[in-house]
N, C-alpha and C. Protein backbone atom coordinates (compact mmCIF):
# COMPACT_ATOMS: atom_id res chain seq x y z
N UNK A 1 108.12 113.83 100.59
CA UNK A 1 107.60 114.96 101.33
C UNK A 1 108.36 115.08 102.65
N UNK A 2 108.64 116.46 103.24
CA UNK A 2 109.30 116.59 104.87
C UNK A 2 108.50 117.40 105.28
N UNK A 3 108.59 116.97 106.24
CA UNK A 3 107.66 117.93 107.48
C UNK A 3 108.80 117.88 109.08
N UNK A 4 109.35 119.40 108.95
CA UNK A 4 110.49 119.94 109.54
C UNK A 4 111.43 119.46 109.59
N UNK A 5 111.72 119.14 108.11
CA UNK A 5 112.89 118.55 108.50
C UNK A 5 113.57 117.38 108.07
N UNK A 6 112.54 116.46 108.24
CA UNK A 6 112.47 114.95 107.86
C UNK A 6 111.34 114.83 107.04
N UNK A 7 112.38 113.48 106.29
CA UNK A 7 111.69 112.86 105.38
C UNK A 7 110.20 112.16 106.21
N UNK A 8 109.32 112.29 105.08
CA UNK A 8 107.71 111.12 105.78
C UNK A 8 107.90 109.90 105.77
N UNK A 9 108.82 109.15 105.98
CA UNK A 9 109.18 107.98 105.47
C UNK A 9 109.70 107.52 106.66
N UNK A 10 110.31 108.56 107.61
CA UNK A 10 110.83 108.59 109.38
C UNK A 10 109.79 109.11 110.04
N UNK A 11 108.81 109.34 109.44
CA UNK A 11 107.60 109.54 110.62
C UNK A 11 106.96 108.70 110.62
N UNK A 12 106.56 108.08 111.99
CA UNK A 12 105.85 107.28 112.82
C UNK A 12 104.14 107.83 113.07
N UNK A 13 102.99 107.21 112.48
CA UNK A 13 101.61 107.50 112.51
C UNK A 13 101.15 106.23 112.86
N UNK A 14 100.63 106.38 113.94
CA UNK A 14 99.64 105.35 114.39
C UNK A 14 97.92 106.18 114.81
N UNK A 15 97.01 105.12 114.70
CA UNK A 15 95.31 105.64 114.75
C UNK A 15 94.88 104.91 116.11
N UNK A 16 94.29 105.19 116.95
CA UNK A 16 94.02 104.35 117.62
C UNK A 16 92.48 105.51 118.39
N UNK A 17 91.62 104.53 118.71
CA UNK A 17 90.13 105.02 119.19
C UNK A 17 90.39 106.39 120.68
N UNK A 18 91.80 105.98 121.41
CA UNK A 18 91.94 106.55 122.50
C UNK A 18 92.46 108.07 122.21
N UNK A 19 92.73 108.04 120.84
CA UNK A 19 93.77 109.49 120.59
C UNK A 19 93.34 110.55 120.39
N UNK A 20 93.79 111.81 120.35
CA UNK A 20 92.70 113.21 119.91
C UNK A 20 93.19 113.65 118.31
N UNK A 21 92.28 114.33 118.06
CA UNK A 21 93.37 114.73 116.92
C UNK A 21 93.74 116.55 117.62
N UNK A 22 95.31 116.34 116.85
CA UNK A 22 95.61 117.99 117.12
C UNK A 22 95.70 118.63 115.64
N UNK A 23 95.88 120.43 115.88
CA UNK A 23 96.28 120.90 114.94
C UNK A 23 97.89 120.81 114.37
N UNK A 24 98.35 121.06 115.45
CA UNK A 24 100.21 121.05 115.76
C UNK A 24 100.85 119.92 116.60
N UNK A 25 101.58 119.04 116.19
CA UNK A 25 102.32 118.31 117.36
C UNK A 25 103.97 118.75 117.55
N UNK A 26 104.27 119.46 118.48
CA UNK A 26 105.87 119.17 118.51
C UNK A 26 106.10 118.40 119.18
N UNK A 27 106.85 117.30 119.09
CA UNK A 27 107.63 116.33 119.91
C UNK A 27 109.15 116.66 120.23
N UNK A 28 109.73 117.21 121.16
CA UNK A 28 110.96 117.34 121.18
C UNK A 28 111.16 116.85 122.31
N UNK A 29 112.60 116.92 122.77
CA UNK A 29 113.18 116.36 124.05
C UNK A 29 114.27 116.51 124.11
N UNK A 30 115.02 116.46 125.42
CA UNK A 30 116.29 116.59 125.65
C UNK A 30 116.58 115.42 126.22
N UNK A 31 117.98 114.92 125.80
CA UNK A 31 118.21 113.50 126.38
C UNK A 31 118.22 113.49 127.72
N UNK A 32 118.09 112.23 127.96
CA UNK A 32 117.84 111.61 129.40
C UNK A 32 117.93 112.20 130.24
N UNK A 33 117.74 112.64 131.83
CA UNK A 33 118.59 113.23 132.74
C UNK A 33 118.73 112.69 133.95
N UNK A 34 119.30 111.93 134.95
CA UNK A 34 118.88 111.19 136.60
C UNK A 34 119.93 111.87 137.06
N UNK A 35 119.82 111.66 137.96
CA UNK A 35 121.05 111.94 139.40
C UNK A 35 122.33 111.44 138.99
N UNK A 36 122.39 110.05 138.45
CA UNK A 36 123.73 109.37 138.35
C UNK A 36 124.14 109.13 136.94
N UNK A 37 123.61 109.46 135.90
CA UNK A 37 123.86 109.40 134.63
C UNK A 37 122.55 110.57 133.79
N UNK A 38 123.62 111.17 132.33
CA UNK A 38 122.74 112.00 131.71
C UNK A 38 123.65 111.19 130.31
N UNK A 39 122.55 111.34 129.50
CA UNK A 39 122.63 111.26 127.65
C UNK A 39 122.87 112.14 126.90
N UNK A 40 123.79 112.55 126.16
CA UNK A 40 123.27 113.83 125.53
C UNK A 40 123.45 113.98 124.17
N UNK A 41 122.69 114.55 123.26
CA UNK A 41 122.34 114.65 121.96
C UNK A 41 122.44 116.31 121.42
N UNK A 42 123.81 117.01 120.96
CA UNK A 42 123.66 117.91 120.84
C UNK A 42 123.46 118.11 119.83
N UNK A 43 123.33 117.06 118.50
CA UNK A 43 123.03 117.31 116.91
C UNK A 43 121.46 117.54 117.19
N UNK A 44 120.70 116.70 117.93
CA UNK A 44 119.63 116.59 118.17
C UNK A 44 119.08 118.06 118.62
N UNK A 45 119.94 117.94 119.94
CA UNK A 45 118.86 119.45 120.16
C UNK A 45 119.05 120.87 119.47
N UNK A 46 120.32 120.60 118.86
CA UNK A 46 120.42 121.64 117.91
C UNK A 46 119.02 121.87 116.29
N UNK A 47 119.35 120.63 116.62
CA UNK A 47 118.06 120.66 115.03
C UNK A 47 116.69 120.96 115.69
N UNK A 48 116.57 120.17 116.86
CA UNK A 48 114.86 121.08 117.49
C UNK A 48 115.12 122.35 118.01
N UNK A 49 116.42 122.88 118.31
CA UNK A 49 116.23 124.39 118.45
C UNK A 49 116.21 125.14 117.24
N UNK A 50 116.98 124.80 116.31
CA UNK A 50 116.60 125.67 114.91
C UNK A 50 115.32 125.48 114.02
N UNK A 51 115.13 124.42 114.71
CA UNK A 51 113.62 124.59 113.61
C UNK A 51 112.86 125.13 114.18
N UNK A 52 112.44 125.02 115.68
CA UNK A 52 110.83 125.14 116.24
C UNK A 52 112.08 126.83 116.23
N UNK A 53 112.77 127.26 116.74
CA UNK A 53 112.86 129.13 116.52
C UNK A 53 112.36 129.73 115.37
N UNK A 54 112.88 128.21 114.28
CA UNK A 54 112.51 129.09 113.50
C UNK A 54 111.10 129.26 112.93
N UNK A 55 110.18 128.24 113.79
CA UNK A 55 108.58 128.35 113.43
C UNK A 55 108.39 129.68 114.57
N UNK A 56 109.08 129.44 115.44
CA UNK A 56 108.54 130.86 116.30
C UNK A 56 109.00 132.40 115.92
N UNK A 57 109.91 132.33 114.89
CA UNK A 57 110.01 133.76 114.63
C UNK A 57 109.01 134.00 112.94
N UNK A 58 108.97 132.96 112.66
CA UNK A 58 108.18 133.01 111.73
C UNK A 58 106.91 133.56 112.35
N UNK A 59 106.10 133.14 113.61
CA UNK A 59 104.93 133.50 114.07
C UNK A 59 105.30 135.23 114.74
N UNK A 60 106.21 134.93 115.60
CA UNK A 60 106.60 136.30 116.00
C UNK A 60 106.87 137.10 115.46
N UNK A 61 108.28 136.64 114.63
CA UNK A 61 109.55 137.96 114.49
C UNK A 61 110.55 137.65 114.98
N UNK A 62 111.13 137.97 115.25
CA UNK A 62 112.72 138.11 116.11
C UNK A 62 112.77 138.49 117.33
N UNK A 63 112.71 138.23 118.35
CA UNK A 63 112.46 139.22 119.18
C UNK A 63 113.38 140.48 119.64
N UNK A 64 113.17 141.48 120.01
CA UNK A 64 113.88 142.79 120.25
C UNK A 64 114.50 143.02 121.13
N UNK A 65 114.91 144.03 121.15
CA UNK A 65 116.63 144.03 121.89
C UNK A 65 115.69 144.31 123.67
N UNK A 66 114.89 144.63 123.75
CA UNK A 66 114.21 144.86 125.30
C UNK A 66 113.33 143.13 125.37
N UNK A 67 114.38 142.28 125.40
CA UNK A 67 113.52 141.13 125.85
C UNK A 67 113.17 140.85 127.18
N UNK A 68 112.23 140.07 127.48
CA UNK A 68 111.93 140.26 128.88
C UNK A 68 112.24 139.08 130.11
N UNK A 69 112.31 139.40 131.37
CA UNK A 69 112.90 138.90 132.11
C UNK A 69 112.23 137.68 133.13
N UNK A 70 112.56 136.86 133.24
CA UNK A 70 111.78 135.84 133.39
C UNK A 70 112.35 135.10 134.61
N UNK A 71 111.22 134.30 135.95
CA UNK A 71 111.77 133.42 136.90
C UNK A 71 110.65 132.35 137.07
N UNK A 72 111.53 130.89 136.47
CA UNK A 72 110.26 130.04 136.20
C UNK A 72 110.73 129.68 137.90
N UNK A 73 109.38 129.63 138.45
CA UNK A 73 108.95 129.21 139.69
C UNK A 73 108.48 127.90 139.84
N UNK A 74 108.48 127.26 141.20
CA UNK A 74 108.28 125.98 141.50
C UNK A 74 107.40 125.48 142.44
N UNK A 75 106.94 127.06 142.45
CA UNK A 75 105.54 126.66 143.60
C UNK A 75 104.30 126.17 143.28
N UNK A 76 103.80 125.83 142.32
CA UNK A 76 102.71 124.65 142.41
C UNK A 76 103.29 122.90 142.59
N UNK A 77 104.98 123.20 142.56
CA UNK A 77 105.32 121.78 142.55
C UNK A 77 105.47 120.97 143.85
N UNK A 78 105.45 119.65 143.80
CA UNK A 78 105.33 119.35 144.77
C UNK A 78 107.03 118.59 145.48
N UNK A 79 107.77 118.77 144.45
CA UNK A 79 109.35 118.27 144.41
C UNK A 79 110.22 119.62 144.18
N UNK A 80 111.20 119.49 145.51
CA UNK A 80 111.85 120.89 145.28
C UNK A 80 111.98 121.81 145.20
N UNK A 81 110.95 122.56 146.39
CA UNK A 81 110.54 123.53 146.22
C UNK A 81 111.06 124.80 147.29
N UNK A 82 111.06 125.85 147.04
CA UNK A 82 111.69 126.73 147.89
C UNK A 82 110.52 127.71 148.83
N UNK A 83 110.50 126.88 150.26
CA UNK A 83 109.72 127.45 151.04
C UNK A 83 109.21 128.44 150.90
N UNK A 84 110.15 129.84 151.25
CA UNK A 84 110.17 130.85 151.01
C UNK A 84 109.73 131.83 149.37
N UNK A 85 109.96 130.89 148.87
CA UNK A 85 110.38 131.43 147.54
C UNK A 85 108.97 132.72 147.24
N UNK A 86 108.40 133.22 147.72
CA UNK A 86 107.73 134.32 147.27
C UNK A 86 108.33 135.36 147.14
N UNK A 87 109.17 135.34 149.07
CA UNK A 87 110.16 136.72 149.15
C UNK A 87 111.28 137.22 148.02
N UNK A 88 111.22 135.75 147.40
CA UNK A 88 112.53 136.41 146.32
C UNK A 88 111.84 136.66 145.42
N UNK A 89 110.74 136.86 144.33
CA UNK A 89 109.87 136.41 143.57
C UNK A 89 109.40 138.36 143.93
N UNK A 90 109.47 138.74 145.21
CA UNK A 90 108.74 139.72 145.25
C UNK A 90 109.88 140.85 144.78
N UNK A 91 111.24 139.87 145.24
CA UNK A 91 112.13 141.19 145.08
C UNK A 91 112.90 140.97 143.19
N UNK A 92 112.37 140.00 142.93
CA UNK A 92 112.55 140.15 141.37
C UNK A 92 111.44 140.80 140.57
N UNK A 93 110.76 140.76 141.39
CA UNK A 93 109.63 141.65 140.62
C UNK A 93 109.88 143.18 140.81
N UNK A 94 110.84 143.16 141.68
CA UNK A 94 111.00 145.00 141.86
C UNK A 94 111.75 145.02 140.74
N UNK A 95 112.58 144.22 139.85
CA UNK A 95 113.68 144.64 139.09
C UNK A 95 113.28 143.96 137.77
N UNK A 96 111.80 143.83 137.50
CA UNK A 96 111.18 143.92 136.73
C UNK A 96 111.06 142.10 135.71
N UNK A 97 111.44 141.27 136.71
CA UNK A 97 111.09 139.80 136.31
C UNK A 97 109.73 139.71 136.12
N UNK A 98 109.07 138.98 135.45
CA UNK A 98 108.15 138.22 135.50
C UNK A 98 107.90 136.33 136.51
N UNK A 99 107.24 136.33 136.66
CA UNK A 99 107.35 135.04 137.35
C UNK A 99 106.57 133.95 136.52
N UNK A 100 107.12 133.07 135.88
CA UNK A 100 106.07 131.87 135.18
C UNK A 100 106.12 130.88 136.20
N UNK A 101 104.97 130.27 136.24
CA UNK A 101 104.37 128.91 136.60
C UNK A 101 104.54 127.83 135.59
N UNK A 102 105.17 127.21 135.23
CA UNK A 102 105.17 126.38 134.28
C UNK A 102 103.94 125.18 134.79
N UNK A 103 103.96 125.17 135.77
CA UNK A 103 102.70 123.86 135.66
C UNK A 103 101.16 124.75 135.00
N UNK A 104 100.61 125.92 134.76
CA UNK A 104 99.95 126.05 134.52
C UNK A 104 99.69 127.02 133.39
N UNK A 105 101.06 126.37 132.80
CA UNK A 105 101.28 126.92 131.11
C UNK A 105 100.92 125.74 130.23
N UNK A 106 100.69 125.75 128.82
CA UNK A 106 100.66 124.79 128.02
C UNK A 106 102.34 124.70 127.49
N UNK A 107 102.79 123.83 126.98
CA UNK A 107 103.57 123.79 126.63
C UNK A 107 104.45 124.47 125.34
N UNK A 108 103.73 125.08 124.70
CA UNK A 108 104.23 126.21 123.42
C UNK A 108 104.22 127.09 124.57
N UNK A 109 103.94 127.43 125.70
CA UNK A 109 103.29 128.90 126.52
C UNK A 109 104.94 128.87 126.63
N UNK A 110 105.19 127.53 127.29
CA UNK A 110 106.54 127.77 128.09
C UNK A 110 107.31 128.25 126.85
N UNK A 111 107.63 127.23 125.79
CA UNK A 111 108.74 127.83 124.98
C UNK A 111 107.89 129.41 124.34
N UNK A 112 107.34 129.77 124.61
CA UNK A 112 106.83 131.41 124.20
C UNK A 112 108.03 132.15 125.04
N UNK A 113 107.31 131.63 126.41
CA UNK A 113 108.41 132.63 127.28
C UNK A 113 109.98 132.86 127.35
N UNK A 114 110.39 131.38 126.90
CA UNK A 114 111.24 131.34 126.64
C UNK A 114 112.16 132.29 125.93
N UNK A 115 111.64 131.66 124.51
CA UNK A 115 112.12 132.70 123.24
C UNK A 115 111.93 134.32 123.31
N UNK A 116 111.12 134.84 124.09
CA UNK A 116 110.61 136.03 124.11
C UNK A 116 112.03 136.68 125.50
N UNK A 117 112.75 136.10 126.15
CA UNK A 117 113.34 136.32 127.37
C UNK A 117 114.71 136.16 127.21
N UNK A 118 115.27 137.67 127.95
CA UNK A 118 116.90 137.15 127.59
C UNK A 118 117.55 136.77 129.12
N UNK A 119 116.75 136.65 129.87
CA UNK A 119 117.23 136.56 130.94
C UNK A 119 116.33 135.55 131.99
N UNK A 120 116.83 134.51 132.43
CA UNK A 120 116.14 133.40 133.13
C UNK A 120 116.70 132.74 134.02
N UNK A 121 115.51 132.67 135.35
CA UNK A 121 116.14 132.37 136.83
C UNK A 121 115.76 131.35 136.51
N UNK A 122 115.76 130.12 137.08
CA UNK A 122 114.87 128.88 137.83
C UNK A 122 115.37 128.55 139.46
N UNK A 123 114.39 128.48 139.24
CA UNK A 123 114.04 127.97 141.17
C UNK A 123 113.60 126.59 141.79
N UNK A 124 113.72 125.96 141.93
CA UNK A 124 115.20 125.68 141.48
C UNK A 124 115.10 124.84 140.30
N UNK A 125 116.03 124.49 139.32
CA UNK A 125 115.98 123.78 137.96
C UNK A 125 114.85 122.22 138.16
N UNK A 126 113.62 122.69 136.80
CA UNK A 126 112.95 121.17 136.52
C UNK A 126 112.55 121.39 135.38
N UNK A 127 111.97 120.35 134.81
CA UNK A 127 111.87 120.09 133.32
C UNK A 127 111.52 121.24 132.42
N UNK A 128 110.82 122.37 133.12
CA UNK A 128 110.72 123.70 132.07
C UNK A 128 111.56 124.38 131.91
N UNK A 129 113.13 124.06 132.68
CA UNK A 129 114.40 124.46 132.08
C UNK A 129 114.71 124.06 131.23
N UNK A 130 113.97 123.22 130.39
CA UNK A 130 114.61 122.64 128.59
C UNK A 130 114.73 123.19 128.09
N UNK A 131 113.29 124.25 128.15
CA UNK A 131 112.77 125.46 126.78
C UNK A 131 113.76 126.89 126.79
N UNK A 132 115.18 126.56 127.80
CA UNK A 132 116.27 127.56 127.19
C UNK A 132 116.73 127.13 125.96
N UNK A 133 116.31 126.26 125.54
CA UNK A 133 117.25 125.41 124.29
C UNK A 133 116.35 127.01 123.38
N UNK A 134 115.32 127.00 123.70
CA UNK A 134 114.58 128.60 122.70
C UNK A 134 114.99 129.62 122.82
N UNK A 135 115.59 129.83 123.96
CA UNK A 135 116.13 131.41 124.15
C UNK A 135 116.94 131.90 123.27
N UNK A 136 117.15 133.20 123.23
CA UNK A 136 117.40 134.04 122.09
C UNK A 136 119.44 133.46 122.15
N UNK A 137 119.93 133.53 121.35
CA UNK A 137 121.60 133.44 121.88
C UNK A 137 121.69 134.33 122.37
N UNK A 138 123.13 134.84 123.24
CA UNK A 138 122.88 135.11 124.19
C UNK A 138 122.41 135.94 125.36
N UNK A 139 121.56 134.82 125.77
CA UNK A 139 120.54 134.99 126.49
C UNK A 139 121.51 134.66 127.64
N UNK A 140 120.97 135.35 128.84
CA UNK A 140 121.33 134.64 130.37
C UNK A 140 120.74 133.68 131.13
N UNK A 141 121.04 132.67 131.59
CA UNK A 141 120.53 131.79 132.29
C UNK A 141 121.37 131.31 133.61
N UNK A 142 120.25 131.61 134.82
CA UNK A 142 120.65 131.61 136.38
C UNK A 142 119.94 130.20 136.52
N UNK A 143 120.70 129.30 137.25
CA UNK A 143 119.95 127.78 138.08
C UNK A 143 120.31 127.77 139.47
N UNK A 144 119.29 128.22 140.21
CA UNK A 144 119.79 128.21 141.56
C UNK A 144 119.13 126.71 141.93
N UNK A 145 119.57 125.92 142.62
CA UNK A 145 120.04 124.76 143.27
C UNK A 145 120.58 124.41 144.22
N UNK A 146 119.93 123.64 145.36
CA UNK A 146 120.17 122.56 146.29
C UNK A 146 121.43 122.31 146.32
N UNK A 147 122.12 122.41 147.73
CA UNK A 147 123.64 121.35 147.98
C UNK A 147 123.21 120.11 147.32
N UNK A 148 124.43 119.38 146.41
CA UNK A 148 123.66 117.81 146.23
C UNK A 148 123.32 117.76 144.77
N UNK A 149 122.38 118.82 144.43
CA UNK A 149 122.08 118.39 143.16
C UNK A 149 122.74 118.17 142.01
N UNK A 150 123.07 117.51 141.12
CA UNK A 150 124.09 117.88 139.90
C UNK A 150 123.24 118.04 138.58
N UNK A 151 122.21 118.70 138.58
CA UNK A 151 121.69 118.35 136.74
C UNK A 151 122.11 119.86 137.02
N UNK A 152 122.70 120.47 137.31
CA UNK A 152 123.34 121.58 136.61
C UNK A 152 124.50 121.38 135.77
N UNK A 153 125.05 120.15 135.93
CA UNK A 153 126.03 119.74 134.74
C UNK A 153 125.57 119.47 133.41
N UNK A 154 123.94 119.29 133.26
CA UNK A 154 123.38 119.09 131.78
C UNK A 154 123.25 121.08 131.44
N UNK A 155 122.87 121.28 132.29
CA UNK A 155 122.45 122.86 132.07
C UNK A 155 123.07 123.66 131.49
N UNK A 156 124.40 123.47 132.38
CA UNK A 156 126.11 124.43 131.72
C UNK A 156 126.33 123.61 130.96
N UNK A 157 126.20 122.55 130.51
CA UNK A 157 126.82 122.06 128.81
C UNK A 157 125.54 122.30 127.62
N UNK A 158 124.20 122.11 128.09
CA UNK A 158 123.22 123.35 127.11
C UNK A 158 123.50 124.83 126.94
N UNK A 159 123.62 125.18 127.78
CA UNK A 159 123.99 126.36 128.00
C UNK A 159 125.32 126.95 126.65
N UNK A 160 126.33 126.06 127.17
CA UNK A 160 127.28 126.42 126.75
C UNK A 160 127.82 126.06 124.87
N UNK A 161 126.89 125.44 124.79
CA UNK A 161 126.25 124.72 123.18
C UNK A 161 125.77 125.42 122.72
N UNK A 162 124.94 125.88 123.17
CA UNK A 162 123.58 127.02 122.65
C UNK A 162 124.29 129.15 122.67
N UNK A 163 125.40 128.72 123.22
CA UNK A 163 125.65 130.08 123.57
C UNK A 163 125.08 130.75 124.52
N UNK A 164 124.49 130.65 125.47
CA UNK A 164 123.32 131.20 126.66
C UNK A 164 124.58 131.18 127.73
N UNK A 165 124.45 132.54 128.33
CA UNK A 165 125.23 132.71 129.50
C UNK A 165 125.01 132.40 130.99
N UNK A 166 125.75 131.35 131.47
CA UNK A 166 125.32 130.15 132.38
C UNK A 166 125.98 130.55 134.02
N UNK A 167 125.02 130.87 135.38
CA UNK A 167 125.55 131.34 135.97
C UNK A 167 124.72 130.21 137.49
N UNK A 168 125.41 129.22 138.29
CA UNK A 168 125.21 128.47 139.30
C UNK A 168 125.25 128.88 140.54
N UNK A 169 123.87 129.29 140.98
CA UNK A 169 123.78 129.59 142.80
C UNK A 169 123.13 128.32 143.46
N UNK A 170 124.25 127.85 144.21
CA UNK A 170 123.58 126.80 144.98
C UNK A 170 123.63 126.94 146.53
């Protein structure tokens, strides 16, 4: 038997009194990322981007040529955050962005927005920049960023894997 993919024979089930049960589990990930070293697995994230798209267009569809425009924000966070960041937030909203919160999305929410968006700011780049691995090909993707930072070097090589058009304001 497979379930997405893989054989049941590579899946790992453990029971334990502390656990919930769910309906759906996705487990995905993108390799490692720190300041001074990144991992990277592009067979890997290629196979969790074609499958879970393809559970999401199965639920959706495809999405359409007016996809929508998206700036995952960083203001409930408490790392990295851009003081200001409303004023820009107000003036992307004149040009018709949406603004996600990723801390107070579930995690399918984020890759929803994802896949549904051809166009994506972050403010500055954190872990809900994975779920471009969902975005439509190509899609645009902006990482504005800190003097200093470098995980925009994992970003532009997702980016550039995935086909997503990769553009660095720091």
């Amino acid at each position: 038997m497979e379930w997405l993919g893989v054989n049941s024979k590579n899946i790992l089930s453990r029971k334990h009194d502390y656990c919930v049960q769910v309906k759906k589990l996705y487990f995905c990930r993108l390799p490692y990322i720190h300041a001074n070293r990144m991992a990277f697995d592009p067979v890997g994230r290629n196979w969790v981007r074609n499958t879970i798209r393809a559970s999401l267009q199965k639920k959706f569809g495809e999405p359409d040529q007016n996809h929508s425009k998206i700036v995952l924000s960083r203001r409930y966070c408490h790392r990295r955050r851009i003081i200001n960041e409303h004023e820009f937030l107000d003036l992307f909203k004149f040009y018709n962005y949406g603004t996600v919160y990723p801390e107070k999305l579930s995690e399918i929410e984020k890759v929803e927005k994802c896949y549904h968006s051809n166009n994506i700011i972050a403010f500055p780049s954190g872990s809900a920049v994975s779920n471009i691995i969902f975005a439509h090909p190509h899609s645009s993707f902006v990482d504005i960023i800190p003097e200093g930072e470098n995980t925009f070097k994992l970003w532009y090589l997702v980016s550039q894997e995935l086909g997503v058009n990769y553009k660095l304001i720091k």
